[in-house]
Protein backbone atom coordinates (compact mmCIF):
# COMPACT_ATOMS: atom_id res chain seq x y z
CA UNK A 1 -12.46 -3.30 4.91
CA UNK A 2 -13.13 -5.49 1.87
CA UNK A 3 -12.91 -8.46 4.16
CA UNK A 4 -14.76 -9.04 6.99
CA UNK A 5 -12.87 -8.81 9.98
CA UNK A 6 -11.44 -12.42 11.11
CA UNK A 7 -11.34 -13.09 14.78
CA UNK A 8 -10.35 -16.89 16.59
CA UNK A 9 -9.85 -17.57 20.40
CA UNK A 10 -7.44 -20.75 20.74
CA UNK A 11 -7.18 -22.29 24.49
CA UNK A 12 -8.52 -19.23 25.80
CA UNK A 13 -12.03 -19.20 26.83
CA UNK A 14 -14.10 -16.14 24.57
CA UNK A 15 -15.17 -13.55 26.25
CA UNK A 16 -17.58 -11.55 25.11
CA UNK A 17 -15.58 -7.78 26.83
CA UNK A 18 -12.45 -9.06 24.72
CA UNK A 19 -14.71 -9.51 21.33
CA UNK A 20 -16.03 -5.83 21.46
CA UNK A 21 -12.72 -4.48 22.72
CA UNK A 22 -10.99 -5.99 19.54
CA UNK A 23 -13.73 -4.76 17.36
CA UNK A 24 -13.60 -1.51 18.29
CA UNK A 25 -9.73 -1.63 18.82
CA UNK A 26 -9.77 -2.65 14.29
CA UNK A 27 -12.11 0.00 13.66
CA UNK A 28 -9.59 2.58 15.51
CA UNK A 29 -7.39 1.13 12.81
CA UNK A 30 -9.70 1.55 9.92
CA UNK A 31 -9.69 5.29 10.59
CA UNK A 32 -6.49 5.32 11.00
CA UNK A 33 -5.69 3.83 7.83
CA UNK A 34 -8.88 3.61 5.51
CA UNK A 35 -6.84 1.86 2.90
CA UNK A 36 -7.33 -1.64 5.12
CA UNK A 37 -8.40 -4.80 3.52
CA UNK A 38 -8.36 -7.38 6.31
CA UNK A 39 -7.52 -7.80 9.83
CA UNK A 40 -7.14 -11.31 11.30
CA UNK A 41 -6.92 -11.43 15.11
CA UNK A 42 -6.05 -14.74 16.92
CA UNK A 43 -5.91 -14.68 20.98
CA UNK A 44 -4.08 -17.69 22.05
CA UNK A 45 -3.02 -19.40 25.18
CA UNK A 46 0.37 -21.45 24.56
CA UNK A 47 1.09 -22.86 27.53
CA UNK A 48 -0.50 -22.80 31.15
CA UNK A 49 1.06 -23.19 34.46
CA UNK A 50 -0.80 -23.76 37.64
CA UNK A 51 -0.70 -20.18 38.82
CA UNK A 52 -1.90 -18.97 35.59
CA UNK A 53 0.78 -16.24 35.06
CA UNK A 54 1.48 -16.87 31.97
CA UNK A 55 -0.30 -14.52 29.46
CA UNK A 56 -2.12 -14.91 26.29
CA UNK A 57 -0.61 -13.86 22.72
CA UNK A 58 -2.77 -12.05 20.70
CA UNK A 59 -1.88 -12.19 16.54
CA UNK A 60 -3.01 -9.48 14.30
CA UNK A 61 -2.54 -9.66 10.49
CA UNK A 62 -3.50 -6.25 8.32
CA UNK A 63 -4.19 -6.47 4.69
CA UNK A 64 -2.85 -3.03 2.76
CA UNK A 65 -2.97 -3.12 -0.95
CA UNK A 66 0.25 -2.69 -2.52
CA UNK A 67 2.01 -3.50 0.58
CA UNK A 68 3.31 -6.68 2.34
CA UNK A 69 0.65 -8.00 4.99
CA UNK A 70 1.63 -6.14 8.24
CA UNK A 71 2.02 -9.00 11.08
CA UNK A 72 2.14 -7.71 14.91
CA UNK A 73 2.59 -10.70 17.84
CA UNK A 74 4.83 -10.68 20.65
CA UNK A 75 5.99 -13.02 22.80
CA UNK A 76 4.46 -14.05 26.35
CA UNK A 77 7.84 -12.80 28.02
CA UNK A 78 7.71 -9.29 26.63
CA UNK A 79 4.03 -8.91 28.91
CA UNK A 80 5.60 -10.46 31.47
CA UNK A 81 8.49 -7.87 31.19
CA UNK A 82 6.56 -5.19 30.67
CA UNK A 83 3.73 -5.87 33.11
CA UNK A 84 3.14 -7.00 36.51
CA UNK A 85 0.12 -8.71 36.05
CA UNK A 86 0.01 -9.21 32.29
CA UNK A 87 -3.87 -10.89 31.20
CA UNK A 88 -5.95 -10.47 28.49
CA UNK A 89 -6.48 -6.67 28.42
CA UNK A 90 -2.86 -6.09 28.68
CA UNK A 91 -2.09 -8.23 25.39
CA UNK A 92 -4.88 -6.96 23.43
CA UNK A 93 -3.63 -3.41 23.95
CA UNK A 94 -0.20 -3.92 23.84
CA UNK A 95 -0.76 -5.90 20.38
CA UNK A 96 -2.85 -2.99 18.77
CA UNK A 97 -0.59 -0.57 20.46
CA UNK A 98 2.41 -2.52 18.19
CA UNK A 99 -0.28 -2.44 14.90
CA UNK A 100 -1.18 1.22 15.33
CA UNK A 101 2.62 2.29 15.58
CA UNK A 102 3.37 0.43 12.42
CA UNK A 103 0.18 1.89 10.21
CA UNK A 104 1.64 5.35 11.21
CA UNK A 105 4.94 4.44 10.03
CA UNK A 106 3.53 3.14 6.71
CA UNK A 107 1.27 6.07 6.55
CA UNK A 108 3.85 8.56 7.21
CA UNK A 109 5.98 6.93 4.72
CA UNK A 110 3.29 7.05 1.61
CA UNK A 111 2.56 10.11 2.31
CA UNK A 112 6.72 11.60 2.08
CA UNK A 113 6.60 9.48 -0.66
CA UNK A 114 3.69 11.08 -2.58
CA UNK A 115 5.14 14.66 -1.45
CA UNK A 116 8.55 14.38 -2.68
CA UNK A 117 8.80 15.85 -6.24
CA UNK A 118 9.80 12.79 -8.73
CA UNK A 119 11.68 13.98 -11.47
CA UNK A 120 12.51 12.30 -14.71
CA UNK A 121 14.67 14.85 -16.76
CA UNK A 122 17.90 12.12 -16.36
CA UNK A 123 15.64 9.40 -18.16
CA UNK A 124 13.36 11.16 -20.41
CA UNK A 125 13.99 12.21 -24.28
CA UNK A 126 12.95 14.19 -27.15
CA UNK A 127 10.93 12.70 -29.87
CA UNK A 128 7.99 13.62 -32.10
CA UNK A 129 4.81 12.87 -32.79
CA UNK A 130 4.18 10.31 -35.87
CA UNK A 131 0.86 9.55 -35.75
CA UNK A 132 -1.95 9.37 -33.85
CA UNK A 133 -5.26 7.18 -33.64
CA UNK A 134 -7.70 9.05 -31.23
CA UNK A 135 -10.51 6.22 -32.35
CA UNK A 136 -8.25 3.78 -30.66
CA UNK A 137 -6.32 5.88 -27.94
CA UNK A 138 -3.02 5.86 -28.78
CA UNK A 139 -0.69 7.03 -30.96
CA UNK A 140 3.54 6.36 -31.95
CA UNK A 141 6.21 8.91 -31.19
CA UNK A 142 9.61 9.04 -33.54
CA UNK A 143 12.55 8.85 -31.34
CA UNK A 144 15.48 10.42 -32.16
CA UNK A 145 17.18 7.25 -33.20
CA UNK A 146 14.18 7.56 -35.77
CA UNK A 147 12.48 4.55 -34.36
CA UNK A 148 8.55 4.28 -33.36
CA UNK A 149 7.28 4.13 -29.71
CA UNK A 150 3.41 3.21 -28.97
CA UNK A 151 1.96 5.56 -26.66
CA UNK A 152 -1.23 4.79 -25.19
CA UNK A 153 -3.28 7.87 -24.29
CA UNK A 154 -3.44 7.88 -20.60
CA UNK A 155 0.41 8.17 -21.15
CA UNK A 156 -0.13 11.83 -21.61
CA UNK A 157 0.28 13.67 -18.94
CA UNK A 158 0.03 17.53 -20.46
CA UNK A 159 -1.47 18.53 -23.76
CA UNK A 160 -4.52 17.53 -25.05
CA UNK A 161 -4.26 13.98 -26.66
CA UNK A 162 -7.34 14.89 -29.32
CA UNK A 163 -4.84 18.20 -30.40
CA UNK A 164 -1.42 16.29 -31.11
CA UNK A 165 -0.80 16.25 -34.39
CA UNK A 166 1.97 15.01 -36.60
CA UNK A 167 5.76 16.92 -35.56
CA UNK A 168 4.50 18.14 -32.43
CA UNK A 169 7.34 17.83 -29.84
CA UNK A 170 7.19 15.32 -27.14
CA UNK A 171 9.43 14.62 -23.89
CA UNK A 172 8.75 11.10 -22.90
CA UNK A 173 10.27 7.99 -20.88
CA UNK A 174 11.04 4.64 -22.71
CA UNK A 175 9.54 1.67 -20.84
CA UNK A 176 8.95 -1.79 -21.48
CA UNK A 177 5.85 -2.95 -22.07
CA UNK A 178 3.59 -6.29 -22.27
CA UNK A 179 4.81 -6.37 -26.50
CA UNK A 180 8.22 -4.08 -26.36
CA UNK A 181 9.26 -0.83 -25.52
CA UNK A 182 6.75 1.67 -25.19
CA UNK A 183 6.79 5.32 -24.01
CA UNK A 184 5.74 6.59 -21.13
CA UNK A 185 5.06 9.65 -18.94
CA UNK A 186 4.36 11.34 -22.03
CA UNK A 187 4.85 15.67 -21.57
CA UNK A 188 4.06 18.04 -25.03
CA UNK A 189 7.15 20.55 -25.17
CA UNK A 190 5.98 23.75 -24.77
CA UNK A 191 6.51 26.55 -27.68
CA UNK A 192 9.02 28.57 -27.21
């Protein structure tokens, strides 16, 4: 993880069993998911009765790039349902139980993601090259509306950017970039 893993106890007393158990409990995660940034943990008691039955809530907060921070608590009750005795080890398991389920879910869906073929034939055109600048990696394509497109060259994603010369043709994806349309995803034709 980037960040070093964050861990509170609030109105529960820290044990030292629970701090290793949640330690070793993230790093299950890490391997699970390498792609971590963070983990907060928070153990909390929120209320107490006088026969102490009611159990602790333990927090955990996951930091994934490109992804919405994944949050896992649960409610005393649900121990309480799911438990007869519901304590500490209970609610730490049950709460990384929760977090483990959901990193295989996100996992599973980045990897069908990555797997499925992506195909941009319905978006892409036909245009040719005008110019290139290999000094200053990138070049301009003529559309067939005869306008120019910048293309940078980590646009290209077959040929040989240092090869392209002037009339080549070029499939390629109109996108908007940070100063107008540019093009994108950037494929030489092949000869026929």
């Amino acid at each position: 993880m980037q960040v070093p893993l964050e861990l509170a106890f609030h109105n529960v007393e820290h044990a030292q069993w629970a701090d290793d158990d949640i330690r070793a409990r993230v790093a299950e995660l890490e391997t699970l998911y390498g792609r971590l940034t963070s983990c907060r943990v928070r153990v909390e008691q929120r209320a107490g009765n006088q026969h102490g039955t009611i159990p602790p809530v333990v927090h955990i907060a996951l930091g994934i790039p490109g992804h919405e921070e994944i949050v896992v608590t649960h409610e005393p009750e649900h121990l309480q349902r799911k438990f007869q005795r519901p304590d500490l080890h209970n609610a730490i398991r049950e709460a990384f139980r929760i977090a483990e389920r959901r990193l295989r879910d996100l996992k599973k869906l980045r990897e069908r993601r990555t797997k499925e073929p992506h195909h941009d034939s319905e978006n892409q055109s036909l245009g040719q090259i005008a110019e290139t600048a290999p000094e200053r990696d990138h070049g301009f394509l003529l559309t067939k509306e005869g306008g120019l497109l910048y293309f940078h060259r980590n646009a290209l994603l077959s040929g040989d950017f240092n090869k392209l010369s002037r009339g080549d043709d070029v499939y390629y994806v109109e996108d908007v970039g940070d100063t107008g349309p540019i093009a994108t995803k950037v494929r030489v034709k092949a000869k026929e």
